[in-house]
Every structure is written in structure tokens, then in C-alpha cells.
C-alpha atoms as a PDB file:
ATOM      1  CA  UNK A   1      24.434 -11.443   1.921  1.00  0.00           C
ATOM      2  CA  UNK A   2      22.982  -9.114   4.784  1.00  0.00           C
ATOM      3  CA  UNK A   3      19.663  -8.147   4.517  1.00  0.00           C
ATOM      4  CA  UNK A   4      19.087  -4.189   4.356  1.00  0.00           C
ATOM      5  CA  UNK A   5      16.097  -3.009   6.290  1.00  0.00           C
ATOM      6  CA  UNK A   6      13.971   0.183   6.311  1.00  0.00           C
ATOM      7  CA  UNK A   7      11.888   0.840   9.740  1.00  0.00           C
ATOM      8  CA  UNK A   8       8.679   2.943   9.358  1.00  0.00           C
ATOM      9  CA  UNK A   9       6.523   3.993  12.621  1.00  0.00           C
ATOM     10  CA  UNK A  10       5.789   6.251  13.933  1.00  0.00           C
ATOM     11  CA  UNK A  11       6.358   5.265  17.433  1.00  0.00           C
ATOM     12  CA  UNK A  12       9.785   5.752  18.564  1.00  0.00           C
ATOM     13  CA  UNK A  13       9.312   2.691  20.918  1.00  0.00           C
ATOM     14  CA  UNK A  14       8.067   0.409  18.419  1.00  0.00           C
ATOM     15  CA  UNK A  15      10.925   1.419  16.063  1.00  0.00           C
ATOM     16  CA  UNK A  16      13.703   0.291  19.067  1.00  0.00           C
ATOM     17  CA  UNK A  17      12.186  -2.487  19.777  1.00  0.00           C
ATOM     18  CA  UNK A  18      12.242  -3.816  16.193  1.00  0.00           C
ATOM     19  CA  UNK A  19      15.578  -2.284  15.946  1.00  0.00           C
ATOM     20  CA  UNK A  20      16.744  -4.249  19.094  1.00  0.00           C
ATOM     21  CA  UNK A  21      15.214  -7.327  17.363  1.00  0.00           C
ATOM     22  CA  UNK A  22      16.757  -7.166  14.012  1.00  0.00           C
ATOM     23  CA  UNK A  23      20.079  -6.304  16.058  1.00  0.00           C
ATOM     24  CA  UNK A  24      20.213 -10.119  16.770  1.00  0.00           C
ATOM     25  CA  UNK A  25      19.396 -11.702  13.650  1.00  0.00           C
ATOM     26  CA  UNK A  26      22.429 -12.200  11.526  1.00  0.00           C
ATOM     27  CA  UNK A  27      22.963 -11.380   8.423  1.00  0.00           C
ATOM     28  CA  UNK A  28      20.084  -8.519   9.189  1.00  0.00           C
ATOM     29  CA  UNK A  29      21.226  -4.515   9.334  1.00  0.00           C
ATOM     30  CA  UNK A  30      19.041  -1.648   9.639  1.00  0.00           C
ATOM     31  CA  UNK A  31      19.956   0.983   7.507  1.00  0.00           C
ATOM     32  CA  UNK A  32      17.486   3.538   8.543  1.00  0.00           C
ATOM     33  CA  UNK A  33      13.883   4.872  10.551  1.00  0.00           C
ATOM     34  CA  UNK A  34      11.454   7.211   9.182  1.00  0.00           C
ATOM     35  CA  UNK A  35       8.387   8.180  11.383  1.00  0.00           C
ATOM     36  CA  UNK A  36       5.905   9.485   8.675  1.00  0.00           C
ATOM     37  CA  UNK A  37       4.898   7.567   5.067  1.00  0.00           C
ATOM     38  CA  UNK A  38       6.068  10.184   3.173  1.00  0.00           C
ATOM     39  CA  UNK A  39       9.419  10.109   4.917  1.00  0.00           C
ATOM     40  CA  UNK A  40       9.588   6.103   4.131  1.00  0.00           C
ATOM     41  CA  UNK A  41       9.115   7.224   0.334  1.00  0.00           C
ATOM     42  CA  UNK A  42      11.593   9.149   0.488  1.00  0.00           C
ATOM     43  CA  UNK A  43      14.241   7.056   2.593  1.00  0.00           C
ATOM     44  CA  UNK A  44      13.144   4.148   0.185  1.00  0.00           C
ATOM     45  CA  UNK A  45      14.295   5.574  -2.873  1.00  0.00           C
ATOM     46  CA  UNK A  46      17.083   7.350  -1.192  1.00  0.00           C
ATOM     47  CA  UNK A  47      18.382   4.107   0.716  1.00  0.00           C
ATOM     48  CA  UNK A  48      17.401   1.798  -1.607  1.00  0.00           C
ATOM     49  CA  UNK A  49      16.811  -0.957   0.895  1.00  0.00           C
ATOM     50  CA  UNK A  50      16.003  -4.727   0.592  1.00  0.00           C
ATOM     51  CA  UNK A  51      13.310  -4.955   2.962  1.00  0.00           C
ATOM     52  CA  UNK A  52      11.143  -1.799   4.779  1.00  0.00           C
ATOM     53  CA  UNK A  53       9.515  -2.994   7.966  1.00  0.00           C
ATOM     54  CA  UNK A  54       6.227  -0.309   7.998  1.00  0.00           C
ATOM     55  CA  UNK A  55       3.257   0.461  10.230  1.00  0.00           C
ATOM     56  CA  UNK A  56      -0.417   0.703   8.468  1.00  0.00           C
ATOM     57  CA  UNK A  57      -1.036   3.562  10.806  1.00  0.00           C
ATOM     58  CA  UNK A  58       1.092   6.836  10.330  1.00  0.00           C
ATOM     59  CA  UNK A  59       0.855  10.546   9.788  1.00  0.00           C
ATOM     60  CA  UNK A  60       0.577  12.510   6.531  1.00  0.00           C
ATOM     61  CA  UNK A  61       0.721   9.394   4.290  1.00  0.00           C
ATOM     62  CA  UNK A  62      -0.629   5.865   5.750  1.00  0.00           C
ATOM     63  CA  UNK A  63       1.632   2.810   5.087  1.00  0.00           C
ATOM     64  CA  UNK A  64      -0.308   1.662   2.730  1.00  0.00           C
ATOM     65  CA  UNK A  65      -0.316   4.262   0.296  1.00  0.00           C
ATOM     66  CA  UNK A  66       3.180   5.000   1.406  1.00  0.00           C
ATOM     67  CA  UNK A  67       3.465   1.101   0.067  1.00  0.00           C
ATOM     68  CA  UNK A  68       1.792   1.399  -3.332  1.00  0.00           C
ATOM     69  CA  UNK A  69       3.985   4.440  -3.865  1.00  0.00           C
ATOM     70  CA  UNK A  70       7.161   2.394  -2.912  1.00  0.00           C
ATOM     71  CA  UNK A  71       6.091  -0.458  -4.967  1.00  0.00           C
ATOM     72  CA  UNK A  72       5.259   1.533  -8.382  1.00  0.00           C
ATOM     73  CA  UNK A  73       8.798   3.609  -8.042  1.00  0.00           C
ATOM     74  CA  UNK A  74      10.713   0.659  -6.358  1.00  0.00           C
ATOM     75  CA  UNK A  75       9.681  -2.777  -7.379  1.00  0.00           C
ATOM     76  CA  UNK A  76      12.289  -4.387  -6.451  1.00  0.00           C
ATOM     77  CA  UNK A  77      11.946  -3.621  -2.159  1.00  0.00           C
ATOM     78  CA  UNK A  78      10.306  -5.846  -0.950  1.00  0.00           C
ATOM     79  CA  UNK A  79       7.734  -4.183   1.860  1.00  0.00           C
ATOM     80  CA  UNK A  80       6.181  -5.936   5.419  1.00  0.00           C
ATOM     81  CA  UNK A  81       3.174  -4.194   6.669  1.00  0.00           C
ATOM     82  CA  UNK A  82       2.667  -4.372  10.492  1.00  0.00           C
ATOM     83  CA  UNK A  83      -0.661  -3.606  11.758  1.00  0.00           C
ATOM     84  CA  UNK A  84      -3.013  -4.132  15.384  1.00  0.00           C
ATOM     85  CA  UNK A  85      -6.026  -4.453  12.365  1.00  0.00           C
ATOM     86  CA  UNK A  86      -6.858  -8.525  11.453  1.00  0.00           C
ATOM     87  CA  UNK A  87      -9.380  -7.917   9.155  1.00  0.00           C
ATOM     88  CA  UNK A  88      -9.274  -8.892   5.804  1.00  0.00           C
ATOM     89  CA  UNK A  89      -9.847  -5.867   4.377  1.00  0.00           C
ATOM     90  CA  UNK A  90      -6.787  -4.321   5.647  1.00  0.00           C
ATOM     91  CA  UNK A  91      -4.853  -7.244   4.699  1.00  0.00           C
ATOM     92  CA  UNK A  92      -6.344  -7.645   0.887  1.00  0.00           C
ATOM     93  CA  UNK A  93      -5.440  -3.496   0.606  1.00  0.00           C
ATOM     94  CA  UNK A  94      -1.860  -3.879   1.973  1.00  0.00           C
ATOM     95  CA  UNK A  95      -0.750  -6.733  -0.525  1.00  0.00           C
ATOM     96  CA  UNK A  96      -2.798  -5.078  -3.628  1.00  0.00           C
ATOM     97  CA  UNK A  97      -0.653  -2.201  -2.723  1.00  0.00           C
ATOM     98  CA  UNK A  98       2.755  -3.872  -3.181  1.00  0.00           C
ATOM     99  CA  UNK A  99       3.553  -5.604   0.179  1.00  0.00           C
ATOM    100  CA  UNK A 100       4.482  -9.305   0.519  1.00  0.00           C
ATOM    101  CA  UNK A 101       4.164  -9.388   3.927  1.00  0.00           C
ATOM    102  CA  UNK A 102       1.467  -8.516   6.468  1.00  0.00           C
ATOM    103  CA  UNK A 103       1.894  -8.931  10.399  1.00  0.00           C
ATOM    104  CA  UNK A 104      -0.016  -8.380  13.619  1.00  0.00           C
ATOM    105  CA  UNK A 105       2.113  -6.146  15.874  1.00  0.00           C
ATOM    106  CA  UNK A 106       1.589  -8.609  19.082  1.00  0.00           C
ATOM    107  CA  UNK A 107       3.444 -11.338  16.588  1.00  0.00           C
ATOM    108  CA  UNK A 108       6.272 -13.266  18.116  1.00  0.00           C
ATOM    109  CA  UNK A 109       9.627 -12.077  17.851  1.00  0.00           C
ATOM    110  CA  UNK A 110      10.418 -14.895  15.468  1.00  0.00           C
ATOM    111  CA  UNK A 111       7.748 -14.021  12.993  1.00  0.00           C
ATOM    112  CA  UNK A 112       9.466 -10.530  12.534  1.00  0.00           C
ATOM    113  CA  UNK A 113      12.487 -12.338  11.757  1.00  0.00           C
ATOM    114  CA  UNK A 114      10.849 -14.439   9.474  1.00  0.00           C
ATOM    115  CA  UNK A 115       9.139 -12.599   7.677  1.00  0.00           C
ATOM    116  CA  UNK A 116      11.980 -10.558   6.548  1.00  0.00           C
ATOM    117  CA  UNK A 117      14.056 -13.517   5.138  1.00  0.00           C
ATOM    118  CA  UNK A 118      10.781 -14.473   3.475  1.00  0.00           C
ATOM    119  CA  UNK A 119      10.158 -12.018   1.227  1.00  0.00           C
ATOM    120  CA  UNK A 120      13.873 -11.190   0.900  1.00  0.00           C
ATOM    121  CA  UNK A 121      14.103 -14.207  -0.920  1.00  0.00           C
ATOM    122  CA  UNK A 122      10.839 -13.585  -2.885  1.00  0.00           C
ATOM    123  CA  UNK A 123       7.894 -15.593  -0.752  1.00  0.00           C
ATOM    124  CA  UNK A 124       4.817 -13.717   0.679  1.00  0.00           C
ATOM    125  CA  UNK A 125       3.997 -13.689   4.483  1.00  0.00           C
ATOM    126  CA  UNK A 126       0.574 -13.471   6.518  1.00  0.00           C
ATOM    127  CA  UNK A 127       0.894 -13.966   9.929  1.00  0.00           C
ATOM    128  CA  UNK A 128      -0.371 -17.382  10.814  1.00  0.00           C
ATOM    129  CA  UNK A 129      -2.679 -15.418  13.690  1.00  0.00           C
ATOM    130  CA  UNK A 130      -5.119 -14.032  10.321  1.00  0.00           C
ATOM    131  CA  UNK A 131      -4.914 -17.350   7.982  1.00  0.00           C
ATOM    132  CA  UNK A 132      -8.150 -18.931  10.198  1.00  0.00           C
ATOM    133  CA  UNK A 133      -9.665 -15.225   9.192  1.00  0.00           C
ATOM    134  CA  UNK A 134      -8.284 -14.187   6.142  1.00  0.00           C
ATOM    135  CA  UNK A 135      -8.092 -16.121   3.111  1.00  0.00           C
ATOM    136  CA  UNK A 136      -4.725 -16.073   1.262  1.00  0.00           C
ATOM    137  CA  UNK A 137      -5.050 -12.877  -0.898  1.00  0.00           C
ATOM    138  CA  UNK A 138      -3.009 -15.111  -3.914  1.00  0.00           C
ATOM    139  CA  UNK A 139      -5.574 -17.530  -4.084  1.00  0.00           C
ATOM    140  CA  UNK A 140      -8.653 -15.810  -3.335  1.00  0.00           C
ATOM    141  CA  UNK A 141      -8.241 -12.596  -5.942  1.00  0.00           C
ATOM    142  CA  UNK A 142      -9.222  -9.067  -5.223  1.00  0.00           C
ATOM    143  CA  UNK A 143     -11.422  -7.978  -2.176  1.00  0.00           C
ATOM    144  CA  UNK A 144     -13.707  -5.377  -3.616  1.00  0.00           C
ATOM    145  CA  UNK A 145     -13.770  -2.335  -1.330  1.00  0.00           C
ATOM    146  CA  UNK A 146     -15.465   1.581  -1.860  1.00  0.00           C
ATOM    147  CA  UNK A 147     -11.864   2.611  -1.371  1.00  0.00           C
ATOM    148  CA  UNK A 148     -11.346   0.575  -5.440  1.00  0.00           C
ATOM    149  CA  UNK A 149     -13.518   3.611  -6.457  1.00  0.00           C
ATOM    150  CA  UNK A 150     -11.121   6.461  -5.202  1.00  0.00           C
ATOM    151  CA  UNK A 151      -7.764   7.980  -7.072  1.00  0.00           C
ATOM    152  CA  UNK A 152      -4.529   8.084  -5.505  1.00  0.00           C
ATOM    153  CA  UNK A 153      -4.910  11.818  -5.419  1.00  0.00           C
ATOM    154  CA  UNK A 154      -8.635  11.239  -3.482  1.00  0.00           C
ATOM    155  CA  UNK A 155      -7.141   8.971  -1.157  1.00  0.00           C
ATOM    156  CA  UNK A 156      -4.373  11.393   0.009  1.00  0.00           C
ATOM    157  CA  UNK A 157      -7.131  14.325   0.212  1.00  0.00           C
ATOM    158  CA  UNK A 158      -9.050  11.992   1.527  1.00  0.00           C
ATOM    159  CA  UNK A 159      -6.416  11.015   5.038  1.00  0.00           C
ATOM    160  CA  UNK A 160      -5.842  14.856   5.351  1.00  0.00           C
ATOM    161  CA  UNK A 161      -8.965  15.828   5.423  1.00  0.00           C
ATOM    162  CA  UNK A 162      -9.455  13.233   8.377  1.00  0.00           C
ATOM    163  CA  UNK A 163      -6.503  14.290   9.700  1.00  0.00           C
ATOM    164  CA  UNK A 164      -8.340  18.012  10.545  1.00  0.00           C
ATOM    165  CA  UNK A 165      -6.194  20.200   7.611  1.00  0.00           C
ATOM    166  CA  UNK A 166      -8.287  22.807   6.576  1.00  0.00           C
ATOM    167  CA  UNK A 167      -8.389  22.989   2.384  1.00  0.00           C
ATOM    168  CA  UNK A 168      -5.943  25.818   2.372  1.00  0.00           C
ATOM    169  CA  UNK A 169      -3.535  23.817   4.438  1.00  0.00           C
ATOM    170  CA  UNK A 170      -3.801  20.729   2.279  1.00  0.00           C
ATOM    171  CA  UNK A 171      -3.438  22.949  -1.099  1.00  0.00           C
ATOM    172  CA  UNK A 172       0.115  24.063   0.434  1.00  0.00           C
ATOM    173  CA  UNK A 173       0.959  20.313   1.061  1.00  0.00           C
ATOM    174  CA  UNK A 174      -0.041  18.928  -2.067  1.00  0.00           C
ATOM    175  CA  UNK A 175       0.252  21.776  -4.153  1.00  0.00           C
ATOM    176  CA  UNK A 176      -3.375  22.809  -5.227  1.00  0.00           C
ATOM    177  CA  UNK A 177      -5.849  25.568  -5.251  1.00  0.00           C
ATOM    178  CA  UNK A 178      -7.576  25.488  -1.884  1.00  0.00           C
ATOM    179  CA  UNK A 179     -10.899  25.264  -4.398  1.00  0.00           C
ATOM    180  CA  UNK A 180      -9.481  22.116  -6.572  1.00  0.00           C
ATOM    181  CA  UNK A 181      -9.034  20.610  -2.503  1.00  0.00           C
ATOM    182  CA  UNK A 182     -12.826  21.211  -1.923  1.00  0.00           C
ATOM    183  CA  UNK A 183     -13.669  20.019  -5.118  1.00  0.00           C
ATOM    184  CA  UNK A 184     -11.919  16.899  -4.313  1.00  0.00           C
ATOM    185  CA  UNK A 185     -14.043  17.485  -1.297  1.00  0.00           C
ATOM    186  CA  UNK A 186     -17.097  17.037  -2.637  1.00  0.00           C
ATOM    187  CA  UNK A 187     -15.914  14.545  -5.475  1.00  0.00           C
ATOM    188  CA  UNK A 188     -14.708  11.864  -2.313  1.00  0.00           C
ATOM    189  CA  UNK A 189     -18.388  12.535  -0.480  1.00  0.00           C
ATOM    190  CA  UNK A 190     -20.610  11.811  -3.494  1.00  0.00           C
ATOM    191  CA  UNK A 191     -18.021   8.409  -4.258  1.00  0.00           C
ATOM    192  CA  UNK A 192     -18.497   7.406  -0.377  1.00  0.00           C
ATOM    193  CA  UNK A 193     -22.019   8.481  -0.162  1.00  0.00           C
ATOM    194  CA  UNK A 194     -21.266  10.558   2.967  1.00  0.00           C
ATOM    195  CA  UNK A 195     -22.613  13.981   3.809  1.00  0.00           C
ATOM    196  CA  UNK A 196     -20.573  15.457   6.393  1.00  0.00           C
ATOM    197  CA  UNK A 197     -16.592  15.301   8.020  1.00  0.00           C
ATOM    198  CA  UNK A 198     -17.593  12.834  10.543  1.00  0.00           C
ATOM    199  CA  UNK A 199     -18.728   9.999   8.079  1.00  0.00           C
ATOM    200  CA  UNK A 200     -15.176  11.003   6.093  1.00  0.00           C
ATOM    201  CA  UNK A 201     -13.308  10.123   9.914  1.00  0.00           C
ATOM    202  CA  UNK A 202     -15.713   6.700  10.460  1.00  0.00           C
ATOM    203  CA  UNK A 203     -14.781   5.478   6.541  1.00  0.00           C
ATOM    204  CA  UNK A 204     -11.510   6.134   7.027  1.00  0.00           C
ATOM    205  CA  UNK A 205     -11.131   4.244   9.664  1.00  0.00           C
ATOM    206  CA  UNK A 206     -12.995   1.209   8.583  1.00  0.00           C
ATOM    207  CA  UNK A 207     -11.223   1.062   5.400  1.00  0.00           C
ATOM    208  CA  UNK A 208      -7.216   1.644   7.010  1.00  0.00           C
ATOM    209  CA  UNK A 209      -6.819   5.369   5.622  1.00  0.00           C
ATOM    210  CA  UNK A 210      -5.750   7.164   8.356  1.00  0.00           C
ATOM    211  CA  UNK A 211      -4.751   5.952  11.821  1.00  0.00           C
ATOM    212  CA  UNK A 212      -7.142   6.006  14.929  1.00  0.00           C
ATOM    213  CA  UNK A 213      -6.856   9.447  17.435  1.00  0.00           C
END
């Protein structure tokens, strides 16, 4: 049975490379590459593949709430986060989001390979580089984090806004009033206990909404 792969990131290197990997695994195919998490929604449900390969860090939608979207529409894909970040809280967010895999980017090319036929078959993979670091999410239960407190909907205002989109740009995106976008605004500020953009941009960060500039 060959594996059917989805490649999300949004570096065209990084997407050869992995390409050129999977390339000599048999029984492996990539069926597509998306550089944006909204565009590996999309593909997802359009390609309908076994296994997408995605970066934490992308444009317009991060991976992983470009995961938890995959997961609640598309249970059955199985999803592989690859990230540079080895904290916990990154990995605890990507797996409550849907994935069963999570791997540091400077892995071996092995562990790639791996980790596909892993959770293909149904298993969960952290890269052995984070188990002296990070507990296994299955045994140790939910990390609590501020971003528990915030909707899907305040989340995705919340990476735009970090992102520099004015509230008239993200109302044409998302398809609200520019004032329901600074209500949301506000809403995300008094949740975070920030009082200005800046502290928006340093929580996001932290917390693995929006990629680093």
C-alpha cells in the first residue's frame, strides 16, 4: 500500500528536500505541496492524503491551527508537525491539535521516514532529540497554556494581527466588520493581559502563533 503524503512549508527548499527524501522511500508518494496553512486545508480535503508532512511556522494560518482544522474536518489524515521550536509547549499544542507526530527540522533523514510509516499505521512520534525535554504528551495530559483561553476565531485574529494586517484588511480575509476585528482586538488584549501590538508579536511568538520575521 503506498503511503500518500501532503508537504506544507513554506520554504520552497525545505519542501525539495523532503520531496527528494520521500522520493527514496518505497512505498512513499507525494501527492502534493502547499506553501501557506490555509492552502494545506484546502489540499487536505481536496487530496485526501494519508499523511501531511507540515511546518509550525507559515503564513496566513500557522500549522498548527492549520492542524486542528485538518483534524476536526479530516480525522482520518494522519498529520507530522516539523518545527526548529523544542519546547514543550509547542509540542503539547501541536498533538492537542490533531498531530501524531512532532519533529525537529535538523532530524535525521531516517526519522522523516519514520515517522511517516508511524503514524500511517496509527502510532504517535516525538523526535527522540525532545523526549529528555518533553514529557510524552499521552502520558503526561494537557499542558495548560494562556493560548487554552482563546477561540479559534481569536487565534486567527490573533496571527494576523501579528502578521501587520490592518483591521480592515483582516475583515476582507475573514469576512467581518473591520469593528467586530477590533473588538476581537480588544477581547484577545484583556485575555492576554497585554496593552499594546508589540506584547501581541512577543506572545505570539512564545506560544507558536505566528512564525518569527
Amino acid at each position: 500500500m503506498t503511503i500518500r503524503v501532503l508537504l506544507a512549508d513554506d520554504h520552497a527548499l525545505m519542501r525539495e528536500g523532503l520531496r527528494a527524501l520521500l522520493a527514496t522511500a518505497p512505498g512513499v508518494e507525494v501527492v502534493g505541496e502547499v506553501s501557506t496553512g490555509r492552502e494545506a486545508e484546502m489540499q487536505a480535503l481536496q487530496l485526501n492524503p494519508d499523511v501531511v508532512l507540515m511546518d509550525v511556522a507559515m503564513p496566513d494560518l500557522n500549522g498548527i491551527e492549520a492542524a486542528r482544522a485538518i483534524h476536526l474536518k479530516c480525522p482520518a489524515i494522519r498529520i507530522v508537525m516539523l518545527s526548529m521550536h523544542a519546547t514543550a509547549e509547542y509540542v503539547y499544542r501541536a498533538f492537542e491539535a490533531g498531530a501524531s507526530g512532532y519533529l525537529l527540522k535538523e532530524v535525521a533523514v531516517e526519522e522523516v521516514i519514520a515517522a511517516v510509516r508511524t503514524v500511517h499505521v496509527g502510532g504517535r512520534y516525538l523526535s527522540p532529540a525532545l523526549a529528555a525535554s518533553v514529557p510524552d504528551p499521552a502520558a503526561s495530559g494537557h499542558l495548560k497554556s494562556p493560548v487554552d483561553s482563546l477561540s479559534a476565531r481569536e487565534r486567527q485574529v490573533l496571527q494576523l494581527v501579528v502578521e501587520g494586517k490592518t483591521s480592515r484588511e483582516i475583515g476582507h480575509m475573514i469576512h467581518l466588520a473591520p469593528s467586530s476585528v477590533q473588538t476581537y482586538r480588544t477581547r484577545l488584549m484583556m485575555k492576554l493581559g497585554v496593552s499594546d501590538v508589540p506584547s501581541l508579536v512577543k506572545f505570539a511568538l512564545e506560544h507558536g502563533l505566528t512564525p518569527p520575521v
